[in-house]
N, C-alpha and C. Protein backbone atom coordinates (compact mmCIF):
# COMPACT_ATOMS: atom_id res chain seq x y z
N UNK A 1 1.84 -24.61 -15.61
CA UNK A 1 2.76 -23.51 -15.88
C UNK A 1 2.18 -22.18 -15.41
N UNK A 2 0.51 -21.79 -15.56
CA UNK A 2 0.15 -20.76 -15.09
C UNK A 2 0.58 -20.51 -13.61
N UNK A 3 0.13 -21.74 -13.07
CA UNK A 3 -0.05 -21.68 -11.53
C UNK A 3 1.29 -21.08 -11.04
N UNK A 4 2.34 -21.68 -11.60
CA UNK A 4 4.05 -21.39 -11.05
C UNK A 4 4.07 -20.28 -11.54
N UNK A 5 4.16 -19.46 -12.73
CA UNK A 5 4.31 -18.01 -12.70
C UNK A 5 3.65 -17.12 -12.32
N UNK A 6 2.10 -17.85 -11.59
CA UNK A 6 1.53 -16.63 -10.72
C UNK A 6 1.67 -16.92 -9.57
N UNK A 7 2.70 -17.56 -9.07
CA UNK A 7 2.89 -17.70 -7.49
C UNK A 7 4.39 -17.23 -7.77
N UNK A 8 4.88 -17.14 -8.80
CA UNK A 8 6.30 -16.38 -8.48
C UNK A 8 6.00 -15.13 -8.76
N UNK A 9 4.95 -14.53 -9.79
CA UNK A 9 4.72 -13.31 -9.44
C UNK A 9 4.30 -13.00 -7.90
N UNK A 10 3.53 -13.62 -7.70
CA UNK A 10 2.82 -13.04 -6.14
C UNK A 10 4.25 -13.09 -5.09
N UNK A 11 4.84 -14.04 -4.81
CA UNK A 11 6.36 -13.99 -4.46
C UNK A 11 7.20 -12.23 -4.53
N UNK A 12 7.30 -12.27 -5.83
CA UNK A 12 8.40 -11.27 -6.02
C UNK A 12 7.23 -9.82 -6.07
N UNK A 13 6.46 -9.90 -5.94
CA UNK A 13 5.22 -8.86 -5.86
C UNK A 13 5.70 -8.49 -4.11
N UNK A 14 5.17 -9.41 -3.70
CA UNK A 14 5.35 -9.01 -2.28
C UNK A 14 6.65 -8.87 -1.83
N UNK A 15 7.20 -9.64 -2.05
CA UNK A 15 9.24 -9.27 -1.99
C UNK A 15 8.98 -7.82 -2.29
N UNK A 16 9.16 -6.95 -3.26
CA UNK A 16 8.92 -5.53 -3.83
C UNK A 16 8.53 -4.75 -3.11
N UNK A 17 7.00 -5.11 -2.50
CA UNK A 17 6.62 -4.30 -1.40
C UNK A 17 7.13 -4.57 -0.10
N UNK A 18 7.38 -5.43 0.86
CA UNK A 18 8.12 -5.52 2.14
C UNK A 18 9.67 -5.14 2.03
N UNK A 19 9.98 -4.96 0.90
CA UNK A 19 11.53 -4.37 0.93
C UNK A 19 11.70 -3.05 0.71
N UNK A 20 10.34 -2.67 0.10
CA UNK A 20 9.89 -0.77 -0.46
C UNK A 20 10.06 0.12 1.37
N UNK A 21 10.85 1.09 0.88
CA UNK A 21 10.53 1.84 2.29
C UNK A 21 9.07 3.03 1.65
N UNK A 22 9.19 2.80 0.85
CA UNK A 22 7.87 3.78 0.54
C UNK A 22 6.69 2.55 0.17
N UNK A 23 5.40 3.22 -0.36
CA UNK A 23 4.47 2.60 -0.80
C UNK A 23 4.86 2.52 -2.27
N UNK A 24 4.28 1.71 -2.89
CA UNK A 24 4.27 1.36 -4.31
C UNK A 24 3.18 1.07 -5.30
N UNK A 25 2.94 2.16 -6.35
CA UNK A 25 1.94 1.88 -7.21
C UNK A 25 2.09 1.15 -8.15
N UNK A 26 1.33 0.91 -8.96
CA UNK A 26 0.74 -0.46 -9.94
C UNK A 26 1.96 -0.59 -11.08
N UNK A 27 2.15 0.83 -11.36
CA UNK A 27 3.26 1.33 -11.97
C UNK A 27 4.33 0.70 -11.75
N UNK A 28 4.84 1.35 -10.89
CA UNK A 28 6.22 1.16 -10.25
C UNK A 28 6.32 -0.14 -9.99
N UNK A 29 5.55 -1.41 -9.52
CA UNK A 29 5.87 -2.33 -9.39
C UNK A 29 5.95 -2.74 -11.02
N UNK A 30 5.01 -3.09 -11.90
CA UNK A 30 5.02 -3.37 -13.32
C UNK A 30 6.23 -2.93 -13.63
N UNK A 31 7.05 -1.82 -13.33
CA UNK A 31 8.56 -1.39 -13.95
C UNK A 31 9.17 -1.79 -13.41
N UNK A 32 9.30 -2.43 -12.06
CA UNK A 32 10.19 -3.12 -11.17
C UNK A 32 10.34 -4.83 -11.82
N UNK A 33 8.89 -5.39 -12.35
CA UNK A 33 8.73 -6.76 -12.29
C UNK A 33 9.35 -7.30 -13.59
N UNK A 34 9.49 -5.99 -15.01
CA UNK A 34 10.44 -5.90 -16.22
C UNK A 34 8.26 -6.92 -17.24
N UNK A 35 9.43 -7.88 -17.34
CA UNK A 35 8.01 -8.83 -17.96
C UNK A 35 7.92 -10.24 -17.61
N UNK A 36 7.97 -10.06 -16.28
CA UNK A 36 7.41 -11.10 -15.49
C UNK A 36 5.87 -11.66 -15.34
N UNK A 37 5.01 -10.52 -15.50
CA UNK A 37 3.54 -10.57 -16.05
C UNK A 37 2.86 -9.45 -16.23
N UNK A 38 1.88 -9.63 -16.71
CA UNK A 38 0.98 -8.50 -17.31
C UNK A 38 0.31 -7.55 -16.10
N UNK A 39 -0.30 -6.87 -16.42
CA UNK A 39 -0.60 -5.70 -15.66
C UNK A 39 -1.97 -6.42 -15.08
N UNK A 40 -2.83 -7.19 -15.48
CA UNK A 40 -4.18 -8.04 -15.40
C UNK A 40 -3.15 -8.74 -13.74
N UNK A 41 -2.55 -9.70 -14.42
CA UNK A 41 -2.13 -10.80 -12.87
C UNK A 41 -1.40 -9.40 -11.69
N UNK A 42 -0.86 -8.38 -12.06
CA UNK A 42 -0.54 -7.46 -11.41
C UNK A 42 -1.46 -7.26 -10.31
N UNK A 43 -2.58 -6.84 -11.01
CA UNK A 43 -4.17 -6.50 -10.11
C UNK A 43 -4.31 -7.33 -9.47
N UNK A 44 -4.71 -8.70 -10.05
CA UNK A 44 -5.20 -10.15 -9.07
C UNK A 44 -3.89 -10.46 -8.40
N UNK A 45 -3.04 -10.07 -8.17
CA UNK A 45 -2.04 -10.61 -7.18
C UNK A 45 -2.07 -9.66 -5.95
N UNK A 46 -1.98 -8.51 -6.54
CA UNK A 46 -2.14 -7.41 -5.42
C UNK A 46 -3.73 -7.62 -4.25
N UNK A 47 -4.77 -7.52 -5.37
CA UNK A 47 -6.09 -7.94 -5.00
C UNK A 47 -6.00 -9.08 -3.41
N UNK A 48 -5.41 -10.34 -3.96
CA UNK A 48 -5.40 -11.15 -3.37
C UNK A 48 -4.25 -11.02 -1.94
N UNK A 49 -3.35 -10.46 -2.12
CA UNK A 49 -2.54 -10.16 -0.97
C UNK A 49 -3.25 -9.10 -0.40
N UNK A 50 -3.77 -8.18 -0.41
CA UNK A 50 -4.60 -7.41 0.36
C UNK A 50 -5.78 -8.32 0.78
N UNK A 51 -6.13 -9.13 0.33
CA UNK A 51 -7.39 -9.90 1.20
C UNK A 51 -6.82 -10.88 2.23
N UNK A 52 -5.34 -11.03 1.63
CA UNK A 52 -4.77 -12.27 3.29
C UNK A 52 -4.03 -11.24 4.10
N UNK A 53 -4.41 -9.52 3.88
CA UNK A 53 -3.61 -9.05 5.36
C UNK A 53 -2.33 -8.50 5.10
N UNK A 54 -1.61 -9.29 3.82
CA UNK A 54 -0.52 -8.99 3.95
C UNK A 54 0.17 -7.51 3.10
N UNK A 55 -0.65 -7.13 2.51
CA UNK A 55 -0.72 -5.24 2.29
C UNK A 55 -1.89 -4.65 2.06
N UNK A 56 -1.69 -3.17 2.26
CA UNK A 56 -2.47 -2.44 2.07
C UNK A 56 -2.64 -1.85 0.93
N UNK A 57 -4.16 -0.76 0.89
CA UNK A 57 -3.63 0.08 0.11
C UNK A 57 -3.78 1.69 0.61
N UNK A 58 -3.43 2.73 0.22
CA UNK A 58 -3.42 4.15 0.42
C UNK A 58 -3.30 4.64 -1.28
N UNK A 59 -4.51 5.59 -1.16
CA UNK A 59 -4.43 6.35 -2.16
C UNK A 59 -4.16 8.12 -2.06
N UNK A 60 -3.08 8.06 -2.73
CA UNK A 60 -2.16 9.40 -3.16
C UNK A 60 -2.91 10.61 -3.09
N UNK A 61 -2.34 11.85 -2.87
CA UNK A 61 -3.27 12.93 -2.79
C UNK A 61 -3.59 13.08 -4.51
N UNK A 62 -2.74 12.49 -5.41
CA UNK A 62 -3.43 12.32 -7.33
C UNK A 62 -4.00 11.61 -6.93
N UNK A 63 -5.17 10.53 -6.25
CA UNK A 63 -5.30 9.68 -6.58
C UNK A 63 -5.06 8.49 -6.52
N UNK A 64 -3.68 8.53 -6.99
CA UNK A 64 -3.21 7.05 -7.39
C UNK A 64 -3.31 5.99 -6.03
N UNK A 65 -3.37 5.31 -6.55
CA UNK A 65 -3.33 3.91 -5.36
C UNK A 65 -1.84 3.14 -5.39
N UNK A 66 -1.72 3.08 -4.50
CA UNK A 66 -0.26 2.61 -3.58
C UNK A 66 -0.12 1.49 -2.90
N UNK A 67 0.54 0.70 -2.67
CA UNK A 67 0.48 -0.84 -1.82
C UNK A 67 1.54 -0.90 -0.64
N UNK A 68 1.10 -1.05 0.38
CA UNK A 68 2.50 -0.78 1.09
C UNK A 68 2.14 -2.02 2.26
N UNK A 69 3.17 -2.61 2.79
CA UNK A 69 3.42 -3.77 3.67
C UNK A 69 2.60 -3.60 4.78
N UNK A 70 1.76 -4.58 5.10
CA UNK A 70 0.88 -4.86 6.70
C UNK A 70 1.83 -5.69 7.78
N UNK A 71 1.57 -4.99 9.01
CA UNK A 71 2.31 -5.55 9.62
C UNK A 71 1.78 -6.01 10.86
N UNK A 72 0.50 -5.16 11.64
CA UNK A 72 0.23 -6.28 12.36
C UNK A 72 -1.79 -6.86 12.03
N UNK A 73 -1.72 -7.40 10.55
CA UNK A 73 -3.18 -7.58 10.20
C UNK A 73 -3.39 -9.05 10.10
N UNK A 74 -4.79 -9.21 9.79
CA UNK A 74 -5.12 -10.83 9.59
C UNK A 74 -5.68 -10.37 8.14
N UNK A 75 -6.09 -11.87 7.76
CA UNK A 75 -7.16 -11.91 6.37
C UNK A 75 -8.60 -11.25 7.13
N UNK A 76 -8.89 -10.47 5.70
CA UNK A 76 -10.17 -9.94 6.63
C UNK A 76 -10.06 -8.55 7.20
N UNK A 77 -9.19 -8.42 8.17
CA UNK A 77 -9.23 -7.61 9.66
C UNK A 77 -7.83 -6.54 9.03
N UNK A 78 -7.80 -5.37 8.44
CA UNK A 78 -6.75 -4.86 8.65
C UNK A 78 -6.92 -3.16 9.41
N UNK A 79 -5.86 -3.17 9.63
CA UNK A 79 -5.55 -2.15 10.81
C UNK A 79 -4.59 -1.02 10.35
N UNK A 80 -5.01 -0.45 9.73
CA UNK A 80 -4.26 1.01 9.16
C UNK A 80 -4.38 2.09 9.97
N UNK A 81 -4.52 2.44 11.29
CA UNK A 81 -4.97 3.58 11.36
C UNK A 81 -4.05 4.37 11.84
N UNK A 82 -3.31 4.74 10.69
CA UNK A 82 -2.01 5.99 11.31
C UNK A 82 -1.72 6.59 10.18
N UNK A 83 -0.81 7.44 10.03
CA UNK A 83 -0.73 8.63 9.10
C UNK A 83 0.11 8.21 7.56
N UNK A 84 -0.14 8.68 6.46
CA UNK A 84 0.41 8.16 5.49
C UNK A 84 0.85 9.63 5.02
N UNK A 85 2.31 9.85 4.52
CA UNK A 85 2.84 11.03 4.31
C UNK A 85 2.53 10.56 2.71
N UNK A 86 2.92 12.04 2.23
CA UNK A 86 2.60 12.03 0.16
C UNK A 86 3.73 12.98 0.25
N UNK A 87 4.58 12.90 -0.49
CA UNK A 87 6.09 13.87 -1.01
C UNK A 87 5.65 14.70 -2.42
N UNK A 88 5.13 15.78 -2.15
CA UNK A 88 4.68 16.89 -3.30
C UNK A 88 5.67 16.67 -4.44
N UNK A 89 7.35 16.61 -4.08
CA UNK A 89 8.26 16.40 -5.05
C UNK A 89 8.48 15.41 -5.66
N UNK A 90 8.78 14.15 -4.74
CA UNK A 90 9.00 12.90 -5.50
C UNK A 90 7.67 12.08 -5.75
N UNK A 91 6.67 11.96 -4.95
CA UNK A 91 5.12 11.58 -4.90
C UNK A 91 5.13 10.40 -4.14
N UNK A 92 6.48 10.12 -3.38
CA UNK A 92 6.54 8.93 -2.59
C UNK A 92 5.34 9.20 -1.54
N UNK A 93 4.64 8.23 -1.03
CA UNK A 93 4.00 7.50 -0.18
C UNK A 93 4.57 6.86 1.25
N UNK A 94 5.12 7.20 2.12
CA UNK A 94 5.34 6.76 3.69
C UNK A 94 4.47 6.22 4.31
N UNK A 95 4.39 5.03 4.98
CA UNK A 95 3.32 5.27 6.52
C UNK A 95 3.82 5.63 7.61
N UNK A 96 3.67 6.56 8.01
CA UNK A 96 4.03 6.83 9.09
C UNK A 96 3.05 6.18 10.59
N UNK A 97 4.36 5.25 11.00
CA UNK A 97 3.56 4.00 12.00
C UNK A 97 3.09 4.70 13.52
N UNK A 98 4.07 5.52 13.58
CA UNK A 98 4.08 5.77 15.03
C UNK A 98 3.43 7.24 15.48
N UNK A 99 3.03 7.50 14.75
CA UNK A 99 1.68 8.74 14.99
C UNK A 99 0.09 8.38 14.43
N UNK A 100 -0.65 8.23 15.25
CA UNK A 100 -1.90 7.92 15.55
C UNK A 100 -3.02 9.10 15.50
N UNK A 101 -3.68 9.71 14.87
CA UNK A 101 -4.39 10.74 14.95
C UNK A 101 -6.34 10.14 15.62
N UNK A 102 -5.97 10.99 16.64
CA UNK A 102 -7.07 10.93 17.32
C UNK A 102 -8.29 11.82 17.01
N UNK A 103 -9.33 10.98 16.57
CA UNK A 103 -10.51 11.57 15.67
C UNK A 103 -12.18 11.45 16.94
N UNK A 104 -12.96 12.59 17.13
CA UNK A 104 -13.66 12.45 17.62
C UNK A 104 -15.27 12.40 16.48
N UNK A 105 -15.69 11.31 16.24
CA UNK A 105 -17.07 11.17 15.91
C UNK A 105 -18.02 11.14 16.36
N UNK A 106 -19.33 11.25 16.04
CA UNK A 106 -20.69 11.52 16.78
C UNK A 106 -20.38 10.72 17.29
N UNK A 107 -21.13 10.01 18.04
CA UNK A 107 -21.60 8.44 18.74
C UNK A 107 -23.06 7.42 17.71
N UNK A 108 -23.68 8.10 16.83
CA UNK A 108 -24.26 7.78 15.90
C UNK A 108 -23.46 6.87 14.99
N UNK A 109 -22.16 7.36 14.26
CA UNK A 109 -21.61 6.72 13.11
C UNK A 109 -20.48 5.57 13.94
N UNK A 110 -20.52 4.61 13.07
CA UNK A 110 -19.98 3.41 13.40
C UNK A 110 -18.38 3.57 12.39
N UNK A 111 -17.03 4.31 13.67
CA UNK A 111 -15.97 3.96 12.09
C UNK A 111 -15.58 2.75 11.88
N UNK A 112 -15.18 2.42 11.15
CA UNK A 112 -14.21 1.21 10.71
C UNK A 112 -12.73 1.55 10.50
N UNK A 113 -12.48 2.40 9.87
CA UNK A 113 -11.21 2.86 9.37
C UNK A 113 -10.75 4.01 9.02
N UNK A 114 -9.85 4.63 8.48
CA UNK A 114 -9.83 6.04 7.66
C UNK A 114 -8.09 5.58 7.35
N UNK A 115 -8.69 7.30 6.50
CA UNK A 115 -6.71 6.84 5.70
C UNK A 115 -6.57 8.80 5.92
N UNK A 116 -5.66 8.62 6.54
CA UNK A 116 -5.05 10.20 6.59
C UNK A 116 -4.23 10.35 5.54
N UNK A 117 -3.68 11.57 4.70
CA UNK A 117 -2.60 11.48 3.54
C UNK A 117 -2.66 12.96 4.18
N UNK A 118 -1.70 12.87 4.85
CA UNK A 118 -0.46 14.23 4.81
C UNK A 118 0.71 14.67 4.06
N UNK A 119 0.66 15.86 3.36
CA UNK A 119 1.38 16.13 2.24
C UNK A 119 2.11 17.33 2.42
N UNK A 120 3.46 17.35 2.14
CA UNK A 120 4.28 18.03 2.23
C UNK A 120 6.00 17.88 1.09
N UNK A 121 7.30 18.15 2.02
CA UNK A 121 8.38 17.57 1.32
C UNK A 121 8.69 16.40 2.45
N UNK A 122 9.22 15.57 1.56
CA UNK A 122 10.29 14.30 2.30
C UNK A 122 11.48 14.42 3.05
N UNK A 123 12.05 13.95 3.57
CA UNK A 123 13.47 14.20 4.38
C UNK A 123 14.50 13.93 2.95
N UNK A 124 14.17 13.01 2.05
CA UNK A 124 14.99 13.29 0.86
C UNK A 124 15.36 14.07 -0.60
N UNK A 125 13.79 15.12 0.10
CA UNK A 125 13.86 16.05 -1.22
C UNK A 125 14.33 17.05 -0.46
N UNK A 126 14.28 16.80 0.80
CA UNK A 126 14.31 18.47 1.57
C UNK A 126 15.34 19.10 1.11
């Protein structure tokens, strides 16, 4: 019985996020999921879909951490590197896919990744 309600959580977990046009925090999904499960399998489901690739995370200019859909990653290997908007008004989370910010580093440091959070208003608070 465990096994089936934590694979229909992980199911409707990820349903939630690939249908989100924004990112989604721990929150917002837990209020989306009603009492489907606890906030504990919340973590380990999320946990575990970020290790097969299939989301990310971005954390909020509060802070908060956000989950939002991967689209071209493996387990292991993910590939974020483009701009994530933050909405001062509503606190929504965007990725913005199709702008790429070009970063020049020493030749010393080795990057791996970065997370840009650009903050402003939304096209729906505007």
């Amino acid at each position: 019985m465990k096994q089936t309600r934590n694979t229909q959580a992980k199911t409707e977990i990820l349903n939630l996020i690939n249908d989100s046009e924004t990112a989604l925090s721990h929150h917002n999904i837990q209020e989306k999921l009603s009492n489907l499960c606890n906030r504990v399998t919340i973590y380990r489901v999320l946990d575990r879909l970020e290790e097969e690739g299939k989301i990310h995370k971005i954390i909020n200019i509060d802070g908060v951490v956000n989950y939002a859909k991967c689209h071209d990653c493996e387990k292991d290997h993910h590939n974020h590197n483009h701009l994530h908007f933050n909405c001062k008004k509503c606190n929504s989370v965007t990725c913005i896919e199709n702008v790429v910010p070009k970063i020049d580093i020493p030749k010393e440091f080795i990057v791996e990744d970065y997370n840009f959070i650009v903050s402003g208003i939304c096209p729906k608070c505007k």
